[in-house]
Protein backbone atom coordinates (compact mmCIF):
# COMPACT_ATOMS: atom_id res chain seq x y z
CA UNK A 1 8.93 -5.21 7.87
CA UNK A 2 6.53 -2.74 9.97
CA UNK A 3 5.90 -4.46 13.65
CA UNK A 4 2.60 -3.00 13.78
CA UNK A 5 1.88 -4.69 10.52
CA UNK A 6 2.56 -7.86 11.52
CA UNK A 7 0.74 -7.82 14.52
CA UNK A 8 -2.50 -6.75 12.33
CA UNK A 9 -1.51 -10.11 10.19
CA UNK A 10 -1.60 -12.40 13.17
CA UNK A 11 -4.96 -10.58 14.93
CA UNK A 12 -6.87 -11.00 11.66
CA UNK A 13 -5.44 -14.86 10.89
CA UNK A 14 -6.61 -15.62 14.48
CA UNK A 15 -10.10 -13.67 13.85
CA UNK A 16 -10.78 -15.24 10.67
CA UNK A 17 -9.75 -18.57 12.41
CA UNK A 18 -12.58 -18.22 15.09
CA UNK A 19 -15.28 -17.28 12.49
CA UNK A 20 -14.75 -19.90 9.76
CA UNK A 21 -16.97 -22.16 12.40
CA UNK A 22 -19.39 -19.58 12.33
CA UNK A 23 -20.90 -19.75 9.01
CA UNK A 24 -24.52 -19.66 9.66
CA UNK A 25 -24.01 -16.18 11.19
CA UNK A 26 -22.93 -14.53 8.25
CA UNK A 27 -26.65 -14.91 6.02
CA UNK A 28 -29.97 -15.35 6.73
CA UNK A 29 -32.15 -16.23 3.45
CA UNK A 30 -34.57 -18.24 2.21
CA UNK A 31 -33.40 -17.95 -1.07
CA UNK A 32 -30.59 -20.52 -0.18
CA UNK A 33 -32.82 -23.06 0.09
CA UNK A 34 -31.77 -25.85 -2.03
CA UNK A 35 -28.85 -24.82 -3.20
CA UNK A 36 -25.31 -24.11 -2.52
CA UNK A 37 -25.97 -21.03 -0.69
CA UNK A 38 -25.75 -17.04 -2.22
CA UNK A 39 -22.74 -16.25 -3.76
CA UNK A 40 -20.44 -14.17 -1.67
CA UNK A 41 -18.86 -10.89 -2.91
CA UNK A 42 -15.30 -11.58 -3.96
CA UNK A 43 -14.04 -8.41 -3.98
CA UNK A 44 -12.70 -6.38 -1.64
CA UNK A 45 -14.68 -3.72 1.06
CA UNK A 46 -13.75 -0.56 -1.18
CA UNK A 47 -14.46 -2.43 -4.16
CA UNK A 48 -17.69 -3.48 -3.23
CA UNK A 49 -19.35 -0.03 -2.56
CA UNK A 50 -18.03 0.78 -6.02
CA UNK A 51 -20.94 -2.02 -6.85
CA UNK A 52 -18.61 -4.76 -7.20
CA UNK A 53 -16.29 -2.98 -10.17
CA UNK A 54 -12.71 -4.68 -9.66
CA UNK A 55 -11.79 -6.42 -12.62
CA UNK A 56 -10.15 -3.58 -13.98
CA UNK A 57 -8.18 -2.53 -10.71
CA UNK A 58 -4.40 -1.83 -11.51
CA UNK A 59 -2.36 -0.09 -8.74
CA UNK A 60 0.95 -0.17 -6.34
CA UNK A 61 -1.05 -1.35 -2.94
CA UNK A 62 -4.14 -2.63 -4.53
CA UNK A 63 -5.04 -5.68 -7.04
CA UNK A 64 -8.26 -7.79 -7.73
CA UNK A 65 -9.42 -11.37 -6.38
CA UNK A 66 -11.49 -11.58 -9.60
CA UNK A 67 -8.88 -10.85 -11.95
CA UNK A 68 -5.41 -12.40 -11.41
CA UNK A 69 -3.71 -9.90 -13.98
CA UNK A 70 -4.33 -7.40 -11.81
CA UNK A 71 -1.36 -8.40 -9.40
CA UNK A 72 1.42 -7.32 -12.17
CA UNK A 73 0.91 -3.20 -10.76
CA UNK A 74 2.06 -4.57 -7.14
CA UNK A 75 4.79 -2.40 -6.27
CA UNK A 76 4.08 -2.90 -2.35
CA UNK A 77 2.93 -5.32 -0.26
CA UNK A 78 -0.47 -5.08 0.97
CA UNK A 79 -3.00 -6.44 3.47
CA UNK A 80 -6.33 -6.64 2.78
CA UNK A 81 -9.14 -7.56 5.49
CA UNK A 82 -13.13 -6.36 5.98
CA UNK A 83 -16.60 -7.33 7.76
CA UNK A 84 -19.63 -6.14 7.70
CA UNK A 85 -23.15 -5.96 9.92
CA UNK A 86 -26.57 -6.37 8.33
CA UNK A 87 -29.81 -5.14 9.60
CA UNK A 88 -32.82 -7.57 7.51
CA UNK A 89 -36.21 -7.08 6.72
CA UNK A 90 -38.25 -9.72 5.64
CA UNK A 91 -41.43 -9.18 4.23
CA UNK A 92 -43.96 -11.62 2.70
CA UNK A 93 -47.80 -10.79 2.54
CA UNK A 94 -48.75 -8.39 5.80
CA UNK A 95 -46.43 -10.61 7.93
CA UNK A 96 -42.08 -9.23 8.79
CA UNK A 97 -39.30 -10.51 10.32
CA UNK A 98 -36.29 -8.65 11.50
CA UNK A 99 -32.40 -9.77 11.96
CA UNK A 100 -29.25 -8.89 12.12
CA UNK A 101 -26.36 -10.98 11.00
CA UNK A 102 -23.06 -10.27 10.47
CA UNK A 103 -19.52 -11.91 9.36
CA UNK A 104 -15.74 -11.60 9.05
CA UNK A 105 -15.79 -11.05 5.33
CA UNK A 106 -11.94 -11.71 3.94
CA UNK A 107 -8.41 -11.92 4.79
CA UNK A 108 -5.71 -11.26 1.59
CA UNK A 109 -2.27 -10.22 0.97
CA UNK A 110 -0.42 -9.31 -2.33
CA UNK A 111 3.05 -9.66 -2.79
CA UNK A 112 5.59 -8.29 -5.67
CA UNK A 113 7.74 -10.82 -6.68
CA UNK A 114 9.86 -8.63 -9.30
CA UNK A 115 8.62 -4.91 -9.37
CA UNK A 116 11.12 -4.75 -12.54
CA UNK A 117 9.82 -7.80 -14.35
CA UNK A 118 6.21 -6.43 -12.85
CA UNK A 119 5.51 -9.63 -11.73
CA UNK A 120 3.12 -10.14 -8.50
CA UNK A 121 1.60 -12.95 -6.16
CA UNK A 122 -1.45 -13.00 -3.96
CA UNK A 123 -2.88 -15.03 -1.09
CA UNK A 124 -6.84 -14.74 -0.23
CA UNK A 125 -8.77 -16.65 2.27
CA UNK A 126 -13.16 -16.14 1.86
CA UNK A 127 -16.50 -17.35 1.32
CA UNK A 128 -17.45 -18.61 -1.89
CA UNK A 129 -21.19 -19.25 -1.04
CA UNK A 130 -23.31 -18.53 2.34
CA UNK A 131 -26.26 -20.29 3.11
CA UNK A 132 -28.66 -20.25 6.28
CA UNK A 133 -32.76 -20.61 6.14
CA UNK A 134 -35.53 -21.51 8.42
CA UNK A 135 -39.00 -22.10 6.67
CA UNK A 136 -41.82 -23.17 8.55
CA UNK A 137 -44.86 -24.62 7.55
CA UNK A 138 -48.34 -26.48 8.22
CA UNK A 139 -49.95 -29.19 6.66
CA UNK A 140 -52.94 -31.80 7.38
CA UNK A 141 -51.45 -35.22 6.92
CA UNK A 142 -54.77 -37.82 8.13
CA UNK A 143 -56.80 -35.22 9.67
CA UNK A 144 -53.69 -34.49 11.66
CA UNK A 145 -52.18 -31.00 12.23
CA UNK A 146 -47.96 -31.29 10.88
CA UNK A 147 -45.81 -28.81 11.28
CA UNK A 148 -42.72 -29.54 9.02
CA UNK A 149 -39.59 -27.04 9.39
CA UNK A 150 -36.79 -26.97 6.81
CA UNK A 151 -33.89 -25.29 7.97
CA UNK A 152 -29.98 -25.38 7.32
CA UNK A 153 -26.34 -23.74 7.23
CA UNK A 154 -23.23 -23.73 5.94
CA UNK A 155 -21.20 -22.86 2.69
CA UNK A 156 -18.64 -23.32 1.15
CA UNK A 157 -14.87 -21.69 1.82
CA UNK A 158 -12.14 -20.91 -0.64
CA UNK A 159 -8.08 -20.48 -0.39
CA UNK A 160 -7.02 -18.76 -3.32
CA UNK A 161 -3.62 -17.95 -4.85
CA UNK A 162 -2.73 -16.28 -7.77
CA UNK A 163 -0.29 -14.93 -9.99
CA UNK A 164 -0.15 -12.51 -12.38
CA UNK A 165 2.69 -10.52 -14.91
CA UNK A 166 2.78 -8.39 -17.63
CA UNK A 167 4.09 -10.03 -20.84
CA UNK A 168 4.03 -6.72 -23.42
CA UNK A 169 3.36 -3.39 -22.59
CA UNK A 170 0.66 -2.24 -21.23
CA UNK A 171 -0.71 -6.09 -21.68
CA UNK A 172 -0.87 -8.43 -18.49
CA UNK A 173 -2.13 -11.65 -17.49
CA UNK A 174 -3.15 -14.03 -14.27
CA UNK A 175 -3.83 -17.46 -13.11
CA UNK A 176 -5.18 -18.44 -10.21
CA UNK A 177 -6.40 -21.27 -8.17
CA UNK A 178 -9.32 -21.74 -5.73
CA UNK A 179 -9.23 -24.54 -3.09
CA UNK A 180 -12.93 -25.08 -2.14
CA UNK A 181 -13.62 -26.83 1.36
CA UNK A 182 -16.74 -26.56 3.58
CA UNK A 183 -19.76 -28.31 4.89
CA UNK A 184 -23.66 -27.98 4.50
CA UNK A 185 -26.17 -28.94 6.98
CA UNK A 186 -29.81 -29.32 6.32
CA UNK A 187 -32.48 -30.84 8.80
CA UNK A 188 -36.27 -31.53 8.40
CA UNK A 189 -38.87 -31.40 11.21
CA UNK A 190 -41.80 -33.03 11.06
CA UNK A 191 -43.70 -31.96 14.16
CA UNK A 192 -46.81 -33.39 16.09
CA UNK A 193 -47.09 -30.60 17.99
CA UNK A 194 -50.86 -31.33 19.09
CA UNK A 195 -50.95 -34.86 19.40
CA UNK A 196 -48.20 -36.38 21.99
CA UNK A 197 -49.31 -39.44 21.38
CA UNK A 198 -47.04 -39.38 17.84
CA UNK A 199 -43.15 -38.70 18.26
CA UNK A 200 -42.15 -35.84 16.14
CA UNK A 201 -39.21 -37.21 12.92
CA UNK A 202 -36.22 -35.35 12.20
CA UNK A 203 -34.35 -36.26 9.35
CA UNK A 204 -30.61 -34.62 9.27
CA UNK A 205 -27.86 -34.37 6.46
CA UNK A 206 -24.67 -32.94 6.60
CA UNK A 207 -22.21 -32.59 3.13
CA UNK A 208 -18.89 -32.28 2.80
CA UNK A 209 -16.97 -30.11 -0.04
CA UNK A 210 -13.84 -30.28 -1.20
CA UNK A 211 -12.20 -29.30 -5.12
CA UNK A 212 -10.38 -27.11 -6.86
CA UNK A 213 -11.53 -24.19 -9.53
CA UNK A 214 -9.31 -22.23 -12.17
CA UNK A 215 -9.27 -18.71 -12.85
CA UNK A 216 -7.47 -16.80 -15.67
CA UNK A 217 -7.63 -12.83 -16.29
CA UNK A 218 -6.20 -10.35 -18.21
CA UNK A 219 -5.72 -6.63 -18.40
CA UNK A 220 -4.88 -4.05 -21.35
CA UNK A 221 -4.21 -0.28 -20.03
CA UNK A 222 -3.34 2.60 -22.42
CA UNK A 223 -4.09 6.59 -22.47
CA UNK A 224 -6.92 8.90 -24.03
CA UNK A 225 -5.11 11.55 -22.66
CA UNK A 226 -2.22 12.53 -20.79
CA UNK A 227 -3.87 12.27 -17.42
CA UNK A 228 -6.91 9.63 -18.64
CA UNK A 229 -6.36 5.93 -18.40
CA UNK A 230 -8.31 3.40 -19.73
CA UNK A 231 -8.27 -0.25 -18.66
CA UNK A 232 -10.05 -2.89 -20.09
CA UNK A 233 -10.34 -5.83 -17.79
CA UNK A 234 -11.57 -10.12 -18.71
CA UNK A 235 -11.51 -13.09 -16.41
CA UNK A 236 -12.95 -16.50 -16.79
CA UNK A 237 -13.07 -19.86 -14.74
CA UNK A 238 -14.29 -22.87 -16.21
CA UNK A 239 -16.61 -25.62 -15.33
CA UNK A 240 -15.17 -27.51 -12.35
CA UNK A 241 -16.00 -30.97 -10.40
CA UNK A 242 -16.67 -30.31 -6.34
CA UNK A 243 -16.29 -34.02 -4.46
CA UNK A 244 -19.26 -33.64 -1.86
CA UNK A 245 -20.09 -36.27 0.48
CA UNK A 246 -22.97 -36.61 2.91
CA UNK A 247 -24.00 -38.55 5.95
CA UNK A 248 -27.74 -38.90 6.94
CA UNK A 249 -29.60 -39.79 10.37
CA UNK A 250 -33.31 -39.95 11.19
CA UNK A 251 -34.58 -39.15 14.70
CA UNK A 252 -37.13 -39.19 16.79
CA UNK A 253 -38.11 -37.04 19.34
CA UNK A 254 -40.78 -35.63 21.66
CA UNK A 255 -41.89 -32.70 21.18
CA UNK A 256 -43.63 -31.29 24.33
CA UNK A 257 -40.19 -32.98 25.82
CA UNK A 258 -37.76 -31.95 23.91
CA UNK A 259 -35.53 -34.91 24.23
CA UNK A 260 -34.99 -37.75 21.49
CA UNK A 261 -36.22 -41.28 21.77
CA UNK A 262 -34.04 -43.28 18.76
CA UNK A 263 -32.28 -42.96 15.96
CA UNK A 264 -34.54 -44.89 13.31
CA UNK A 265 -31.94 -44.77 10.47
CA UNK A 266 -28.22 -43.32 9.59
CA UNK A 267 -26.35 -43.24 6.16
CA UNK A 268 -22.91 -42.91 5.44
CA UNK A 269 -22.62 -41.52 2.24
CA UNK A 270 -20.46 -42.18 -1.03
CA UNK A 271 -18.18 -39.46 -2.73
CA UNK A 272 -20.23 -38.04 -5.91
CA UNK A 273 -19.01 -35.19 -8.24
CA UNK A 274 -21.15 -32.28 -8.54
CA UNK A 275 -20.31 -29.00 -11.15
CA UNK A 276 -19.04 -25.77 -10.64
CA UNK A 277 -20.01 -23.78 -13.82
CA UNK A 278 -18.23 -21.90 -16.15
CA UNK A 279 -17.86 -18.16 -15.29
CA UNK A 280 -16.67 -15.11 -16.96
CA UNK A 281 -16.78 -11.34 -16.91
CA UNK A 282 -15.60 -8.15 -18.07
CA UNK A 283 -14.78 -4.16 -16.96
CA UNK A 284 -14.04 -1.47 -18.79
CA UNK A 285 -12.62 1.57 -16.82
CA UNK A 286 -12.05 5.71 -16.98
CA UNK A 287 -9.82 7.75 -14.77
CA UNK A 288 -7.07 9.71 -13.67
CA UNK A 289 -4.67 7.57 -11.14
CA UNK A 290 -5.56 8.42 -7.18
CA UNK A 291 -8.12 11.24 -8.27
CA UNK A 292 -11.38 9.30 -9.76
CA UNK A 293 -12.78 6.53 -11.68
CA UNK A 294 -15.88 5.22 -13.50
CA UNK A 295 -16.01 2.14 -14.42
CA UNK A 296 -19.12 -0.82 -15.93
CA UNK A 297 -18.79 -4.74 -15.28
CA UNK A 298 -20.64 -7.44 -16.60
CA UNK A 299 -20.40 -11.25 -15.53
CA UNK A 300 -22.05 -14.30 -16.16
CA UNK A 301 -22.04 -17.88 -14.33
CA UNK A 302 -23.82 -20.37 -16.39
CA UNK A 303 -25.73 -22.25 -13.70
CA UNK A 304 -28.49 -23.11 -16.03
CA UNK A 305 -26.34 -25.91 -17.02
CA UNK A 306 -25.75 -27.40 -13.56
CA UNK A 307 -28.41 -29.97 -12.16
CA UNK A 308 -29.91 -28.52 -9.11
CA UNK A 309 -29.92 -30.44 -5.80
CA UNK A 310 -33.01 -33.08 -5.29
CA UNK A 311 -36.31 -31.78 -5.02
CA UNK A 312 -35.78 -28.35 -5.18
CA UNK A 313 -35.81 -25.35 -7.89
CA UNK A 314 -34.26 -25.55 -10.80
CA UNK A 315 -30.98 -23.55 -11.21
CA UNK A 316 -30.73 -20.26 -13.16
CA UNK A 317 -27.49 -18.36 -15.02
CA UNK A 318 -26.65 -15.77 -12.62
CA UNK A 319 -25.91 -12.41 -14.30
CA UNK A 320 -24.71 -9.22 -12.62
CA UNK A 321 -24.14 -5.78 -13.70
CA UNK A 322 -22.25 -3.01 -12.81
CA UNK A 323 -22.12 0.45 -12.45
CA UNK A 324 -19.30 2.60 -9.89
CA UNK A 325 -16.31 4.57 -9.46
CA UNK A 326 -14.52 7.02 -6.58
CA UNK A 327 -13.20 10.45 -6.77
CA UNK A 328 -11.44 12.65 -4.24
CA UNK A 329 -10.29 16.06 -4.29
CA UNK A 330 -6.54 15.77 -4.06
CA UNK A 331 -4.09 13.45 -5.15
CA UNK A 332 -2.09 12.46 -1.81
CA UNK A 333 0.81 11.07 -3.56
CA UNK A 334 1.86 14.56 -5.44
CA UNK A 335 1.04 16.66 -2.22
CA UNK A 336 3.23 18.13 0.15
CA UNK A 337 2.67 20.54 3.22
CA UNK A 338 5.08 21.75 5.49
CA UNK A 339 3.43 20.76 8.52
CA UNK A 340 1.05 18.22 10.47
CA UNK A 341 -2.12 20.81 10.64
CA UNK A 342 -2.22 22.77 7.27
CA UNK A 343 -2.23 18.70 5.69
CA UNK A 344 -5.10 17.60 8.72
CA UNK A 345 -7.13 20.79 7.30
CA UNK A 346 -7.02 19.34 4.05
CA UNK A 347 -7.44 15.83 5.06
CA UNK A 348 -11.25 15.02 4.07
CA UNK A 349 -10.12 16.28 0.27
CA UNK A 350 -8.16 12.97 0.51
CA UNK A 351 -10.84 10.91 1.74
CA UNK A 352 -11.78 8.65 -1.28
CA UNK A 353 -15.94 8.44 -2.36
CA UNK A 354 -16.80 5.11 -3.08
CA UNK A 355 -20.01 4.87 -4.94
CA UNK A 356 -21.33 2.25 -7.15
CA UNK A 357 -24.85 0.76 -8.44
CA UNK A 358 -25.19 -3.19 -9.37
CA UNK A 359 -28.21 -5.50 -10.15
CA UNK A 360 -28.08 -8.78 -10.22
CA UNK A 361 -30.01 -11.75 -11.28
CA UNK A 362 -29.45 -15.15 -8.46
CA UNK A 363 -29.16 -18.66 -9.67
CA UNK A 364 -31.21 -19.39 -7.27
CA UNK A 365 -34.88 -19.46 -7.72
CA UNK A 366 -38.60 -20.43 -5.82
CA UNK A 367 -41.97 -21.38 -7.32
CA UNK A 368 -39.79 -21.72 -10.96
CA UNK A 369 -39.20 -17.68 -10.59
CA UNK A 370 -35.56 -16.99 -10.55
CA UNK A 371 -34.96 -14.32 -8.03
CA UNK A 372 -33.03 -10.74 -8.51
CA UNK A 373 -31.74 -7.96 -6.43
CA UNK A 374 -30.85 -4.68 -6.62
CA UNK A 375 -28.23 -2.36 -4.23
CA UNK A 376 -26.32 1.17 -3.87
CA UNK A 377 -23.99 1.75 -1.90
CA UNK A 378 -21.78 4.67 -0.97
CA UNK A 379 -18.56 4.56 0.80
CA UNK A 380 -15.58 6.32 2.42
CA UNK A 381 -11.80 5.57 2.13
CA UNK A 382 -10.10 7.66 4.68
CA UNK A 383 -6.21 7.55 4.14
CA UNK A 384 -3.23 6.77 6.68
CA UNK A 385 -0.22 7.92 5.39
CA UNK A 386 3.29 6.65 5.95
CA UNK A 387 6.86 8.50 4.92
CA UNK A 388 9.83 6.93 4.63
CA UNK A 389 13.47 6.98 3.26
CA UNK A 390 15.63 3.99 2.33
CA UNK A 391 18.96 4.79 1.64
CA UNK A 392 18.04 8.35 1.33
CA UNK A 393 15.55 7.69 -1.39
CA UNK A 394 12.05 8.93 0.21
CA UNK A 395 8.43 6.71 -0.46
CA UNK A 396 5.09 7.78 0.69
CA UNK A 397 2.55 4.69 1.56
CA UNK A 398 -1.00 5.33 1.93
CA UNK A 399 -2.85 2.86 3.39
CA UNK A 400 -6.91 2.97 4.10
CA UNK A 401 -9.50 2.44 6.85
CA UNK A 402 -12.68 2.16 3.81
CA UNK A 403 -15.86 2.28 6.19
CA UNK A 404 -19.48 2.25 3.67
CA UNK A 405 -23.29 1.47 3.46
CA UNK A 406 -25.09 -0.63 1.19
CA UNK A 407 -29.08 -1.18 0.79
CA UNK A 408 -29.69 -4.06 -1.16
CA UNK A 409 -33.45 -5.29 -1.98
CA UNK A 410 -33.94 -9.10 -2.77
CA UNK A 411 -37.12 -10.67 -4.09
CA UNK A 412 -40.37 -9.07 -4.05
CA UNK A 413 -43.10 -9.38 -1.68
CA UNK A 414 -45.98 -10.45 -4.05
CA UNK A 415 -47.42 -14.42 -4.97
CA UNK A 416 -46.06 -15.69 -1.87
CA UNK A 417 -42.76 -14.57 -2.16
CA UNK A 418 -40.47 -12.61 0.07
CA UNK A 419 -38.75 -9.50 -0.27
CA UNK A 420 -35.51 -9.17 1.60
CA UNK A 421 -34.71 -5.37 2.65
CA UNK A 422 -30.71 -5.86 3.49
CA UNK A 423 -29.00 -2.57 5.21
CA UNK A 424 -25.23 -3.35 5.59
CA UNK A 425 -22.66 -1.52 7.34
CA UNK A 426 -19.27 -2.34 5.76
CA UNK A 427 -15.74 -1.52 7.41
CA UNK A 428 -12.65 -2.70 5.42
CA UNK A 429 -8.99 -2.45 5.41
CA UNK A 430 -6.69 -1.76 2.62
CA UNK A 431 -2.65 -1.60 4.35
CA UNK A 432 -0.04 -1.44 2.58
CA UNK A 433 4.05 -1.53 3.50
CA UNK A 434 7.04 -2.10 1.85
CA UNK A 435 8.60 -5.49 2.30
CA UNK A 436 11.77 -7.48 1.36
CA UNK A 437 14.01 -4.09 0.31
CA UNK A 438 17.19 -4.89 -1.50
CA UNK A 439 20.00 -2.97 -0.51
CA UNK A 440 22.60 -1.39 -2.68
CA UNK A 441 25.18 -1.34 0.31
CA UNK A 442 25.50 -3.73 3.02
């Protein structure tokens, strides 16, 4: 096992550690009012500037969160970790607001069990929904000015392990399970700013998730050509029960003061079972192994069939398309130079080009109008490569520091709504090593 490989591990477990309590950090919307919070990406840094196109990935150091079937190719074993920076605009009527937020995004490793029996296991640890708003507002309640301020944070985590194998040729398939935990907190101000005669009320909430969700994938690959692989890609997960349990408090406080006078009321929830819904999806891929790819994906979560929170916008089915692919010059596995600086002069015709177009329609919603997005992104995978010989028999590991850009537009700034103008700057990293060798001579 490579030292400097397992050093990576334990940096990025402790990172990820530090910024699980960090949630709020990682989105800034107000489109996550009232619900669980935007869905995270699930796939990985290069597969997201390929527009999210991943249910269709089948290779030695790589495999796909979305699709268990995927983890059947594993020849290697491979570490898989990202974040990202965004830069926000916010823009409703003639008035903007600026931000920047950013996040650790993932944290997964992929295992082959049987590289004969192409059988493969995988270990993820991410966000299934972020969610983080502050919406002011003014009202005249009795000829008296109110300010009342929503705001919250949180989301909800996931652990995820799967399994996949092929069972025929050129046929695979995967299982996998999520285990959901997390918190949400929401508060409401209601603030007598101008009169200090009247204590200002804050009412506070704070939920608890916990649950597990099912996924199951498969994968068919064959040839059009010699050189030209096809790969047909389908996952679902079905409708799931979340145990969520919240604990309420009501305050009062001065304003001009800034200090709280009593706590009015507090609530100690029951457990109640909310739904997951069902979700599925599809990819249908073109390329030539380590030289390009083009890909589509399509998927579907029926949250239309969920009952949204209380007294807020109804839930829509969330629907996302996809549109991306890489290509790179040379195929670093087949190449071969004789020394260190006729292969560096050659290097950037290894780079990988991530590209990839998706739009996608939220679950989430305001004023009854569900609310969509669009992004592009373009990114780079710029290869470290690795030789080595076991028992005289040579390998060649490339492993990738992926570094991309993605401007995504959210909402649209017309009848009082906002439109959300996201720049991101994404840096992920794909490693990859060769674990657990068995010997033929002791």
């Amino acid at each position: 096992m490579n030292r400097n490989f397992v050093i990576l591990l334990l940096s990025s477990l402790l990172v990820l550690a530090s910024t699980e309590q960090s949630a709020a950090q990682a989105v800034s919307s107000p489109y996550t009012f009232g619900s669980y919070g935007l869905m995270e990406p699930q796939g990985f840094m290069h597969q997201q500037f390929m527009g999210g196109l991943s249910s269709t990935v089948q290779s030695k150091g790589d495999y796909s969160v979305v699709n268990p079937a995927s983890l059947h190719a594993l020849e290697q074993t491979t570490l898989q970790t990202g974040s990202y920076l965004n830069f926000i605009n916010q823009r409703a009527g003639d008035k903007e607001n600026d931000e920047i937020t950013g996040d650790f995004g993932y944290f997964g490793m992929g295992f082959p069990i049987s590289v004969k029996n192409k059988i493969g296991f995988s270990a993820n640890i991410n966000r299934l929904t972020d969610l983080a708003y502050s919406i002011p507002g003014t009202a005249v309640e009795d000829s008296i000015n109110v300010t009342n301020l929503f705001s919250g944070h949180g989301g909800i985590n996931q652990f995820r392990v799967g399994l996949g194998a092929a069972v025929f040729k050129n046929f695979s398939v995967g299982i996998s399970a999520s285990f959901l935990s997390g918190n949400i907190q929401t508060q409401f101000d209601k603030q007598f700013q101008e009169n200090k005669e009247l204590y200002s009320v804050r009412n506070e909430a704070i939920s608890y998730y916990s649950g597990v969700k099912w996924n199951a994938g498969v994968q068919y690959a064959g040839r059009i050509r010699k050189k030209t692989k096809f790969t047909i890609g389908l996952h679902a997960s079905p409708q799931s029960t979340v145990t969520v349990s919240t604990d309420e408090q009501s305050l009062t406080y001065s304003y001009t003061g800034n200090y709280f006078i009593d706590t009015v009321s507090t609530k100690t929830g029951e457990e109640l079972q909310r739904n997951m819904p069902l979700e599925y999806g599809g990819a249908l891929s073109l390329g030539a192994e380590n030289k390009w790819l083009v890909g589509v994906e399509y998927n579907r979560g029926k949250w239309a069939d969920i009952t949204a929170f209380r007294n807020s916008n109804p839930f829509f089915d969330q629907q996302t398309f996809t549109i991306g692919g890489y290509f790179q010059l040379i195929d670093e596995m087949n190449s071969s130079y004789p020394n260190f600086s006729e292969k560096a002069r050659d290097y950037f015709k290894f780079t990988r080009i991530y590209w990839g177009l998706r739009s996608q329609a939220n679950y989430t919603g305001v004023v009854g109008s569900q609310v969509n997005e669009m992004a592009v992104s373009l990114g780079f995978g710029f290869p470290i490569t690795r030789v080595y010989a076991i028992e005289g028999e040579k390998y060649k590991m490339i492993s990738r520091v992926n570094l991309g850009f993605e401007y995504l537009i959210r909402g649209e700034n017309v009848d009082g709504m906002i439109q959300e103008n996201i720049f991101g700057i994404k840096l992920g990293l794909t490693l990859t090593d060769k674990w657990f060798n068995k010997r033929k001579y002791q």
